[in-house]
N, C-alpha and C. Protein backbone atom coordinates (compact mmCIF):
# COMPACT_ATOMS: atom_id res chain seq x y z
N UNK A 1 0.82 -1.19 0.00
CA UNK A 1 0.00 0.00 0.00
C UNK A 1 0.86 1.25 0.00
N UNK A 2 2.26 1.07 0.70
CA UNK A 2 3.07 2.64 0.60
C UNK A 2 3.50 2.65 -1.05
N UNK A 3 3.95 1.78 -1.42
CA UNK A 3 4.19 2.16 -2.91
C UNK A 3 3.36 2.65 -3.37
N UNK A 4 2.14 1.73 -3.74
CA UNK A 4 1.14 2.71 -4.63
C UNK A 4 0.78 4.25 -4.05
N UNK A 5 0.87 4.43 -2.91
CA UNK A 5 0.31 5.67 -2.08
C UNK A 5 1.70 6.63 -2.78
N UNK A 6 2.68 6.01 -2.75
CA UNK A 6 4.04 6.82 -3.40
C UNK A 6 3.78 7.15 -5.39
N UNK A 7 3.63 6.08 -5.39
CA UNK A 7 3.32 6.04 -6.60
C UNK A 7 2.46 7.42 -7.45
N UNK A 8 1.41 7.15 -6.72
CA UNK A 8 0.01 8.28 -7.02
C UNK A 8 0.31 9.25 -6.61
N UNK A 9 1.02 10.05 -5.14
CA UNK A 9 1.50 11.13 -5.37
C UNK A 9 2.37 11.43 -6.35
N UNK A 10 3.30 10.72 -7.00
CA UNK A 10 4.32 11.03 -8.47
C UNK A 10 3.64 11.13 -9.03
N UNK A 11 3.03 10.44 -9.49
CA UNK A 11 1.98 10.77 -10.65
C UNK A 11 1.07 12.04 -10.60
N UNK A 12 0.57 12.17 -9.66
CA UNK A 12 -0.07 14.14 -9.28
C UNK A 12 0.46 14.46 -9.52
N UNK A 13 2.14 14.72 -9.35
CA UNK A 13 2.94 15.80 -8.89
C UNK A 13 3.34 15.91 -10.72
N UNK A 14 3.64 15.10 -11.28
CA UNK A 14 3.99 14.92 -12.94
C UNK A 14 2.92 15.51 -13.19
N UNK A 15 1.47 15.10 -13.46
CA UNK A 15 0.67 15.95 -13.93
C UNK A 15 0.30 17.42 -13.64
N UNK A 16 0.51 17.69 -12.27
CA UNK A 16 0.63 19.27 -12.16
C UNK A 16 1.62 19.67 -13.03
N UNK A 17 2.88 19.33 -12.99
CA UNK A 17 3.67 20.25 -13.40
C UNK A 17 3.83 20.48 -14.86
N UNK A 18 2.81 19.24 -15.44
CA UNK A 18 2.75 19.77 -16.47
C UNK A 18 1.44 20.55 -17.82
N UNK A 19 0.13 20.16 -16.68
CA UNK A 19 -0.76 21.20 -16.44
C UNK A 19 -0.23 22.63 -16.50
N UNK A 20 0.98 22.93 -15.40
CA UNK A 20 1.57 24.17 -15.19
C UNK A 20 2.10 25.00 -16.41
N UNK A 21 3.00 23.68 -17.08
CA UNK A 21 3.66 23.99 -17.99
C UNK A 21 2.82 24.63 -19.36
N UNK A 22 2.14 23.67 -19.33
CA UNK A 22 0.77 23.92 -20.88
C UNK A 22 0.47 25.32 -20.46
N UNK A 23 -0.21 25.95 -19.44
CA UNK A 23 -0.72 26.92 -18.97
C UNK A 23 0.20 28.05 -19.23
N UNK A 24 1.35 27.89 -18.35
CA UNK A 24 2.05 28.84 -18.99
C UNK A 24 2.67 28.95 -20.42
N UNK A 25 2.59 27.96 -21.19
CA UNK A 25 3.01 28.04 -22.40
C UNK A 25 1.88 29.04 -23.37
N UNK A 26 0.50 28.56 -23.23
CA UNK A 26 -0.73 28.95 -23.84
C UNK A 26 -0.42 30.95 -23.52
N UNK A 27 -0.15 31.48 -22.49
CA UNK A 27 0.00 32.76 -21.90
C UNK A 27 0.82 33.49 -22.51
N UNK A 28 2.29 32.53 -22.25
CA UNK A 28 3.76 33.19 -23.06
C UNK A 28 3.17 33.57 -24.44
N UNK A 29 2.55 32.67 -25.31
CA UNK A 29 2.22 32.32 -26.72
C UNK A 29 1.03 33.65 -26.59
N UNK A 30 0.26 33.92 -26.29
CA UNK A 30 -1.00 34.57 -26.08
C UNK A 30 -0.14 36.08 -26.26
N UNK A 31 1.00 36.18 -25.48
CA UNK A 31 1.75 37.70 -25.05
C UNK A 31 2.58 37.85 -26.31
N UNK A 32 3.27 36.55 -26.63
CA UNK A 32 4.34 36.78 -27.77
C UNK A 32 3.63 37.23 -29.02
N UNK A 33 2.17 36.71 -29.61
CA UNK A 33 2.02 36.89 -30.27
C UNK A 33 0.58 38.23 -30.42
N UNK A 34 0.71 38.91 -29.86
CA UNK A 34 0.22 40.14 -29.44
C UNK A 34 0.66 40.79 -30.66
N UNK A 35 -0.87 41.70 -30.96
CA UNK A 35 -0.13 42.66 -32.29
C UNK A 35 -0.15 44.00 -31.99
N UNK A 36 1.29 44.65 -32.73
CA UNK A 36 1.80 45.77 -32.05
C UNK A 36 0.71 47.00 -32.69
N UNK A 37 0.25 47.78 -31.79
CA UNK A 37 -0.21 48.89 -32.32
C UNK A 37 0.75 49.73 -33.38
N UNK A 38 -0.53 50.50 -34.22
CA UNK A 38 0.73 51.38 -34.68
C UNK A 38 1.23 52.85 -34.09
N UNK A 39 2.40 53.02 -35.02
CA UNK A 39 2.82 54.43 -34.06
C UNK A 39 1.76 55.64 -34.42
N UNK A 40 1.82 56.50 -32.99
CA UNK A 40 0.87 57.76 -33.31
C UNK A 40 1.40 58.75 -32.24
N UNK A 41 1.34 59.79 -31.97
CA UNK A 41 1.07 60.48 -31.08
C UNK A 41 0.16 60.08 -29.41
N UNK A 42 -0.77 59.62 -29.84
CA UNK A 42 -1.29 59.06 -29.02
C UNK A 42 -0.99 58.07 -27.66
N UNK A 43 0.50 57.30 -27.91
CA UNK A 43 0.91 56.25 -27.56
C UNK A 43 1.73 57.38 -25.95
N UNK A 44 1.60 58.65 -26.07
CA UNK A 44 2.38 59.46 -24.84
C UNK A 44 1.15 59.65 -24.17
N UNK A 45 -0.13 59.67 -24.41
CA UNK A 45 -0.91 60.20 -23.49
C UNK A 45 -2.13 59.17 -23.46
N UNK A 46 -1.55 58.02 -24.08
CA UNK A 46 -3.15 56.59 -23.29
C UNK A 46 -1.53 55.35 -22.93
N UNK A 47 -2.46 54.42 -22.30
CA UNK A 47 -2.30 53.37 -21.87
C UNK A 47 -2.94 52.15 -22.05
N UNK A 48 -2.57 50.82 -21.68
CA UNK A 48 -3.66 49.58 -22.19
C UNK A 48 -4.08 49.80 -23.44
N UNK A 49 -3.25 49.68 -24.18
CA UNK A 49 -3.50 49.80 -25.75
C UNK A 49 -3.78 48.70 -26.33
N UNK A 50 -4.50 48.19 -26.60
CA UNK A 50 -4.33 46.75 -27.55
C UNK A 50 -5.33 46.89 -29.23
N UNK A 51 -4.66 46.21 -29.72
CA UNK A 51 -4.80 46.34 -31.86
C UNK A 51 -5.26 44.93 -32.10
N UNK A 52 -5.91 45.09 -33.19
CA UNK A 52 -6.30 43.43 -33.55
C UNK A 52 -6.16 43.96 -34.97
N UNK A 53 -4.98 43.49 -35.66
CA UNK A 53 -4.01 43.98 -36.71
C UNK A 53 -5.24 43.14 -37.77
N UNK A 54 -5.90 41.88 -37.44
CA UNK A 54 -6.64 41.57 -39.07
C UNK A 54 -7.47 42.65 -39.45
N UNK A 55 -8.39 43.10 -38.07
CA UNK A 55 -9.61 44.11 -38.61
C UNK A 55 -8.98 45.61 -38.76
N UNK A 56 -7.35 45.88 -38.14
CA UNK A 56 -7.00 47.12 -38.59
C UNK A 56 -7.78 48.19 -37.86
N UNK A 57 -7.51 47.57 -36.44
CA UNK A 57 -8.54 48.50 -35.38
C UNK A 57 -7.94 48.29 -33.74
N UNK A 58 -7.82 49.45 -33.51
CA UNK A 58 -6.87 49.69 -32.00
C UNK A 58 -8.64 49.57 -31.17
N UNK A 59 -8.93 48.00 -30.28
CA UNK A 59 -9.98 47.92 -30.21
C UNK A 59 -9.74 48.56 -28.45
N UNK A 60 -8.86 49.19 -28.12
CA UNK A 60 -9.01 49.48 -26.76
C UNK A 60 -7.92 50.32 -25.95
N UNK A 61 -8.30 51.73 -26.02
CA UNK A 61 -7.23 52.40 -25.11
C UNK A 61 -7.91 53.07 -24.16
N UNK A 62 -6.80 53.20 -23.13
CA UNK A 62 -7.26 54.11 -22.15
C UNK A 62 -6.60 55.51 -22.17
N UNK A 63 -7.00 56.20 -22.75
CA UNK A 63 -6.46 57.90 -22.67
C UNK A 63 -6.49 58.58 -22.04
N UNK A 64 -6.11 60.14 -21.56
CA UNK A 64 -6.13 61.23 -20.86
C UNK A 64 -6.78 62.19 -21.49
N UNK A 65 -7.97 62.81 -20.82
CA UNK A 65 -8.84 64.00 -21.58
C UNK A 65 -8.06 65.22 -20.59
N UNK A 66 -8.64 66.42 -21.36
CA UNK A 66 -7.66 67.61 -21.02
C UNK A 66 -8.53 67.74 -18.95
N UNK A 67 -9.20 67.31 -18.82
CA UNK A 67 -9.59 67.84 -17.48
C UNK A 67 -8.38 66.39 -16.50
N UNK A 68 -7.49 65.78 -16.75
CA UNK A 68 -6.67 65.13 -16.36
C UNK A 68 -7.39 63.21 -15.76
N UNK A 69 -8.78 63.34 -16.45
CA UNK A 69 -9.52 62.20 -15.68
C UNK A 69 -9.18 61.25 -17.48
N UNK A 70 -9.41 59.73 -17.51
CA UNK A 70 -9.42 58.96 -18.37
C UNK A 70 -10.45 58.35 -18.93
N UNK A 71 -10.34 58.19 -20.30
CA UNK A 71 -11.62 57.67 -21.10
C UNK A 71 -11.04 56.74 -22.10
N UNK A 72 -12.16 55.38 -22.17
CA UNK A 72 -11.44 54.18 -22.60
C UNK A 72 -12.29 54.41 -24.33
N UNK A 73 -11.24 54.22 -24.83
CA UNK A 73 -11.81 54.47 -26.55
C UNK A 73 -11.54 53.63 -27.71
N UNK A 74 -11.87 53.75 -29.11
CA UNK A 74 -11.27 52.79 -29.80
C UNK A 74 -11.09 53.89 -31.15
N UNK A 75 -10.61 53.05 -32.05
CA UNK A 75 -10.07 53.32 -33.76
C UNK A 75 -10.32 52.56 -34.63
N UNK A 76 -10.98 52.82 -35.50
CA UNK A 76 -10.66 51.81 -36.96
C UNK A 76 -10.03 52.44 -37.48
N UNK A 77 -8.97 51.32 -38.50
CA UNK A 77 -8.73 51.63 -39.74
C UNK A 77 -7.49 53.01 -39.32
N UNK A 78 -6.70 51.85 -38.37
CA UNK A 78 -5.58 52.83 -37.56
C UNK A 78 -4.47 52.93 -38.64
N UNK A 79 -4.32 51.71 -39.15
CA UNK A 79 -3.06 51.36 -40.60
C UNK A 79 -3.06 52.25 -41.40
N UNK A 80 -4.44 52.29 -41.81
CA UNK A 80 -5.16 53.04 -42.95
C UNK A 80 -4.66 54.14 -42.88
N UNK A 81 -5.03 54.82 -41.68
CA UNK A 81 -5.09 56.34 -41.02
C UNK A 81 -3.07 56.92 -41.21
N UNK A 82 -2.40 56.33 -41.24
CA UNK A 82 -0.45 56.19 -41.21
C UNK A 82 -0.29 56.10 -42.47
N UNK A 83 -1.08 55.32 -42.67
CA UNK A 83 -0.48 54.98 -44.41
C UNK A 83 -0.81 56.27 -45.46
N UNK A 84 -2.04 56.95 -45.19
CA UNK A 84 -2.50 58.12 -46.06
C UNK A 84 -1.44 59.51 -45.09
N UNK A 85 -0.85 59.34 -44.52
CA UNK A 85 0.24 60.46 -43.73
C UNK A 85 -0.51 61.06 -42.64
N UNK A 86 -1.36 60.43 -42.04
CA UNK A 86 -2.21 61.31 -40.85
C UNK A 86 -1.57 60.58 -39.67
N UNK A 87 -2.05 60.90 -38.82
CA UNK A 87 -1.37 60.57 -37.22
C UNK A 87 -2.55 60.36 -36.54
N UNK A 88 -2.11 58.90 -35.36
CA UNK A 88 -2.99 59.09 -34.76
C UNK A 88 -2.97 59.59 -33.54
N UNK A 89 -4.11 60.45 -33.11
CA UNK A 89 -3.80 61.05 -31.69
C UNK A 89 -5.16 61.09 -30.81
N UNK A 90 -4.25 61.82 -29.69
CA UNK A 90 -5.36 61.62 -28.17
C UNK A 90 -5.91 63.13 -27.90
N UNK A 91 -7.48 63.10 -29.18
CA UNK A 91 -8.00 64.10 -28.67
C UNK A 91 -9.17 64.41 -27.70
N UNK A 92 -8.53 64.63 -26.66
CA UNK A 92 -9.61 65.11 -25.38
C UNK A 92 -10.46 63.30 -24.98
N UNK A 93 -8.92 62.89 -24.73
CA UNK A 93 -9.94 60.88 -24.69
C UNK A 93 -10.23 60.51 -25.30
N UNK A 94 -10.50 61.12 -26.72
CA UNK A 94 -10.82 60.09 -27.83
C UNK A 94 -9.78 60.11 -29.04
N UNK A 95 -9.43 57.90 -29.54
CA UNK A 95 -8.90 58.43 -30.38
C UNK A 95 -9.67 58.94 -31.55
N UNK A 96 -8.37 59.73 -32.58
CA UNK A 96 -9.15 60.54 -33.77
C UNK A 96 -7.51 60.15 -34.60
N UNK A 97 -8.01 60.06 -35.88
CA UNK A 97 -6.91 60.03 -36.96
C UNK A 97 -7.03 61.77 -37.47
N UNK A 98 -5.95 62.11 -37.09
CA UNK A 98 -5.88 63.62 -38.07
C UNK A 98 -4.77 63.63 -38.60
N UNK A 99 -4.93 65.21 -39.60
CA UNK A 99 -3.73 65.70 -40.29
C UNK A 99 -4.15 65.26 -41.57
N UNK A 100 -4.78 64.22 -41.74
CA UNK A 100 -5.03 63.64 -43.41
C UNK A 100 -5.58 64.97 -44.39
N UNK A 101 -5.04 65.63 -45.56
CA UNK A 101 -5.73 66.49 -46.48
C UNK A 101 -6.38 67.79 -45.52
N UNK A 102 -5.47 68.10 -44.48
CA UNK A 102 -5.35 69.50 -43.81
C UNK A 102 -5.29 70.84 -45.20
N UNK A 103 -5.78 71.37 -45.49
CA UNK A 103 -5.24 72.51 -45.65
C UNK A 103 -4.00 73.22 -45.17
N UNK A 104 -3.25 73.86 -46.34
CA UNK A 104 -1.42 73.96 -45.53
C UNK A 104 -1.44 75.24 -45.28
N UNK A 105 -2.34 76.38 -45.55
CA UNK A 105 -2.75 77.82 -45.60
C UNK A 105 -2.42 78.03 -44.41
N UNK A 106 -2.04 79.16 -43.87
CA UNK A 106 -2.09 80.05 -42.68
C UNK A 106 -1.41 79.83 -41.68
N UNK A 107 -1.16 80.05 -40.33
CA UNK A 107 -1.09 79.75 -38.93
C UNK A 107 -1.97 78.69 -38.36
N UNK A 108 -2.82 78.17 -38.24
CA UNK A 108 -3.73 77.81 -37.39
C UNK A 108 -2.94 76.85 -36.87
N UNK A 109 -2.50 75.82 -37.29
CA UNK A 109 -1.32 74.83 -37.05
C UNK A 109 -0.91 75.07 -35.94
N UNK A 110 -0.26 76.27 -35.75
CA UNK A 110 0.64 76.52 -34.65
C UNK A 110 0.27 76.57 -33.21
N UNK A 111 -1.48 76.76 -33.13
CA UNK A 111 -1.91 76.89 -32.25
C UNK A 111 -3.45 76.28 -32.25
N UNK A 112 -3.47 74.85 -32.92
CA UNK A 112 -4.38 74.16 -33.20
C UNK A 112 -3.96 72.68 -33.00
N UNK A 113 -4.69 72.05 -32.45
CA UNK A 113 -4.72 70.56 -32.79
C UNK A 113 -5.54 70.06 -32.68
N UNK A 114 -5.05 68.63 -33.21
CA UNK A 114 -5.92 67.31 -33.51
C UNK A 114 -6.97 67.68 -34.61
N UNK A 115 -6.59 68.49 -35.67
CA UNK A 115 -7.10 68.66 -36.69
C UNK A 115 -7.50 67.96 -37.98
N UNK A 116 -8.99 67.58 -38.58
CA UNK A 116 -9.09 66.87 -39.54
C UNK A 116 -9.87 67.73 -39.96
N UNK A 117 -10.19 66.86 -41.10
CA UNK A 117 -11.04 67.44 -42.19
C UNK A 117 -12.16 66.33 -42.16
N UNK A 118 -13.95 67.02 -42.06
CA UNK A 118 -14.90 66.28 -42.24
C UNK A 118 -15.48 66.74 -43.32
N UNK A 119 -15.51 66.07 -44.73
CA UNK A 119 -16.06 66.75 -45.88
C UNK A 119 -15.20 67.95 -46.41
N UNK A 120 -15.95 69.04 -46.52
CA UNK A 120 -15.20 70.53 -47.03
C UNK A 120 -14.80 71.20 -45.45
N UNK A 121 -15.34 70.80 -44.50
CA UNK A 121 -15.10 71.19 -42.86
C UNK A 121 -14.17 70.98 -42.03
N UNK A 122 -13.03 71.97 -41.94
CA UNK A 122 -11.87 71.92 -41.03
C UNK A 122 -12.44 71.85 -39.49
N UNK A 123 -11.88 71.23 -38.56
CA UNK A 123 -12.11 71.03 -37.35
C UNK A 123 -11.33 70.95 -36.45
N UNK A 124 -10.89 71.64 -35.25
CA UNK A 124 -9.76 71.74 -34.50
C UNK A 124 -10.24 72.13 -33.29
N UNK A 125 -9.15 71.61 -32.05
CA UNK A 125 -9.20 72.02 -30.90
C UNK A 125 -8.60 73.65 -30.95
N UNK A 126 -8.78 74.37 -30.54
CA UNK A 126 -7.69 76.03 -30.68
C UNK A 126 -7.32 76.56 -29.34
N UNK A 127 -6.35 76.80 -29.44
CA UNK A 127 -6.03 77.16 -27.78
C UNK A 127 -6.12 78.93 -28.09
N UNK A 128 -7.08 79.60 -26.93
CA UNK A 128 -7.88 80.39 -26.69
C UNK A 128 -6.63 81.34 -25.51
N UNK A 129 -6.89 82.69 -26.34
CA UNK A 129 -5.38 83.48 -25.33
C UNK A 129 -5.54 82.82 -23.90
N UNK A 130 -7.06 82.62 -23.63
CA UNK A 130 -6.95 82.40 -21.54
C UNK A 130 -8.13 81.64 -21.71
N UNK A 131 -7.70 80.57 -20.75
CA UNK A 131 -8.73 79.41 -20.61
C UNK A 131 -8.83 78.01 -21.75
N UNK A 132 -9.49 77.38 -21.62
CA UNK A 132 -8.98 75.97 -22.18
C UNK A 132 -9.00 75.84 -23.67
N UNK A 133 -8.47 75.29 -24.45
CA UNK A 133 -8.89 75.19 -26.02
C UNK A 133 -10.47 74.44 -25.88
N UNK A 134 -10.72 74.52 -27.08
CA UNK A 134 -12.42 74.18 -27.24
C UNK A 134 -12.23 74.11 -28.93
N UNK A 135 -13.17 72.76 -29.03
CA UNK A 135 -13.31 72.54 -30.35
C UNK A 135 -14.21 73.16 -31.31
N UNK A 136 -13.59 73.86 -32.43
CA UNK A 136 -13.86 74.98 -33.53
C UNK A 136 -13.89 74.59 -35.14
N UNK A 137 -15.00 74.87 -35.77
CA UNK A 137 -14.59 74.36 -37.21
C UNK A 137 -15.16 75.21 -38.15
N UNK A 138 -14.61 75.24 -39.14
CA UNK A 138 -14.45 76.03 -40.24
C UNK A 138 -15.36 75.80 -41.64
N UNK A 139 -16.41 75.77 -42.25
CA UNK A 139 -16.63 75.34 -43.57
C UNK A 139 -15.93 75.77 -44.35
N UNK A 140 -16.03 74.68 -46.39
CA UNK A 140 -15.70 75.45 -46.93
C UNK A 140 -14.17 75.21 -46.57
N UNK A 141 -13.54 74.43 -46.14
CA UNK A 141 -11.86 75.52 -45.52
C UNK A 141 -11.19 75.13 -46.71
N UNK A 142 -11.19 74.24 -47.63
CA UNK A 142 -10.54 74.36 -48.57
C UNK A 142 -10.25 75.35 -49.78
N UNK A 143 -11.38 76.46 -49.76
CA UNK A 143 -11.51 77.51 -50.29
C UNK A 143 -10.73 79.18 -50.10
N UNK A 144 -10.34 78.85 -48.89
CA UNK A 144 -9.46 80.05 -48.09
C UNK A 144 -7.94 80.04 -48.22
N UNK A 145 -7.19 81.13 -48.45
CA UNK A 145 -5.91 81.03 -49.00
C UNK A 145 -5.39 81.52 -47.67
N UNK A 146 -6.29 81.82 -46.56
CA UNK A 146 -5.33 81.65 -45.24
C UNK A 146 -6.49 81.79 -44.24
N UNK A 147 -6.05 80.91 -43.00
CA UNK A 147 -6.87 80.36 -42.15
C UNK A 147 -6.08 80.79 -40.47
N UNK A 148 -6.33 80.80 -39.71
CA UNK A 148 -5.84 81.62 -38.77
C UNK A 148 -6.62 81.31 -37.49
N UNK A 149 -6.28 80.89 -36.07
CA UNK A 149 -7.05 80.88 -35.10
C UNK A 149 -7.20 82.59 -34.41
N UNK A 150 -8.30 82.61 -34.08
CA UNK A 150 -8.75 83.87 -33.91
C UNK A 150 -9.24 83.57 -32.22
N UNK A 151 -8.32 83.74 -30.73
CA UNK A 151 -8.93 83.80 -30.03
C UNK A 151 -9.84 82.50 -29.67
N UNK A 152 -9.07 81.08 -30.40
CA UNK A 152 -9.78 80.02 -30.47
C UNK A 152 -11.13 79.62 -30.96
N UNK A 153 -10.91 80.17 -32.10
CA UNK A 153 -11.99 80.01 -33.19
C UNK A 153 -11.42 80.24 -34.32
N UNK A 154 -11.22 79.34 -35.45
CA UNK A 154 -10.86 79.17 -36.70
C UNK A 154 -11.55 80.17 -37.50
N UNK A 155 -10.49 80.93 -38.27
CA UNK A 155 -11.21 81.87 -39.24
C UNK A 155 -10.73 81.84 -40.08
N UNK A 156 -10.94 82.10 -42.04
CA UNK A 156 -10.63 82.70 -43.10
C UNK A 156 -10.67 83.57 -43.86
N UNK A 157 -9.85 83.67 -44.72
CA UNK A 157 -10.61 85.16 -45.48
C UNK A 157 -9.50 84.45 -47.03
C-alpha cells in the first residue's frame, strides 16, 4: 500500500507540473504573439493599448482627456489612417486620426490641434489666449488662401 500511495503522489505531482507547464506556455504564446499597435502620437498620453491587426482596429485604449480624468476608446482603420500620412492622436480621450488632407494655408497649425477634415469642414481644438482650447470648425476651408485661429476660433478670409 506505501508504494502505490508513493506512486500516485508522483503521478499528481507529474501531472501538475505539467498542467503548469501547458498553462504557462498557452499565456507566453498569447503575449508573444500580441499585435503591435501602430505608431501615433497618441501612444504618450493613453495606456492599455491593444490592436487586432486583421480588422486594422486599435480595439481598446485608455487615454487622458484635457480635465486630467481617463476615457477608454477605440479606432478603426488605424493602418489606414499612417499609411494616407495622418497621425494618430489623443484628442480630449478620444482616439481621432488627423492631419489627413489638412489645408497647408495660414497659422492655425501653430496653435491648433488634432485637426481633420470632415467633408469641405476643417475642425480643431484652438487654444484660446486664456482658458482651455475648445473645439472649432471652419466650412468650406478648402476655399481660403489663409486660415488663422482667432482667439480660439478658426477663421478665413
Amino acid at each position: 500500500m506505501g508504494k502505490e500511495r508513493k506512486w500516485c503522489c508522483v503521478l499528481w505531482k507529474v501531472s501538475l507540473a505539467v498542467l503548469c507547464f501547458a498553462v504557462v506556455s498557452v499565456i507566453g504564446a498569447s503575449y508573444a504573439c500580441a499585435d503591435t499597435a501602430p505608431n501615433g502620437s497618441y501612444k504618450k498620453t493613453c495606456t492599455g493599448i491593444y490592436y487586432n491587426e486583421s480588422s486594422d482596429r486599435i480595439t481598446s485604449a485608455s487615454c487622458k482627456k484635457m480635465d486630467g480624468k481617463s476615457n477608454t476608446t477605440q479606432l478603426k482603420n488605424a493602418n489606414q489612417c499612417i499609411s494616407n500620412g495622418g497621425d494618430i492622436s489623443n484628442c480630449d480621450g478620444t482616439l481621432e486620426c488627423t492631419g489627413v488632407n489638412l489645408p497647408s494655408v495660414g497659422s492655425y497649425q501653430r496653435s491648433c490641434w488634432c485637426c481633420r477634415m470632415v467633408g469641405s469642414t476643417l475642425g480643431c481644438y484652438c487654444n484660446p489666449k486664456k482658458g482651455k482650447s475648445k473645439w472649432t470648425t471652419l466650412s468650406n476651408a478648402s476655399t481660403y488662401s489663409d486660415i488663422w485661429n482667432d482667439n480660439g476660433k478658426l477663421k478665413g478670409k
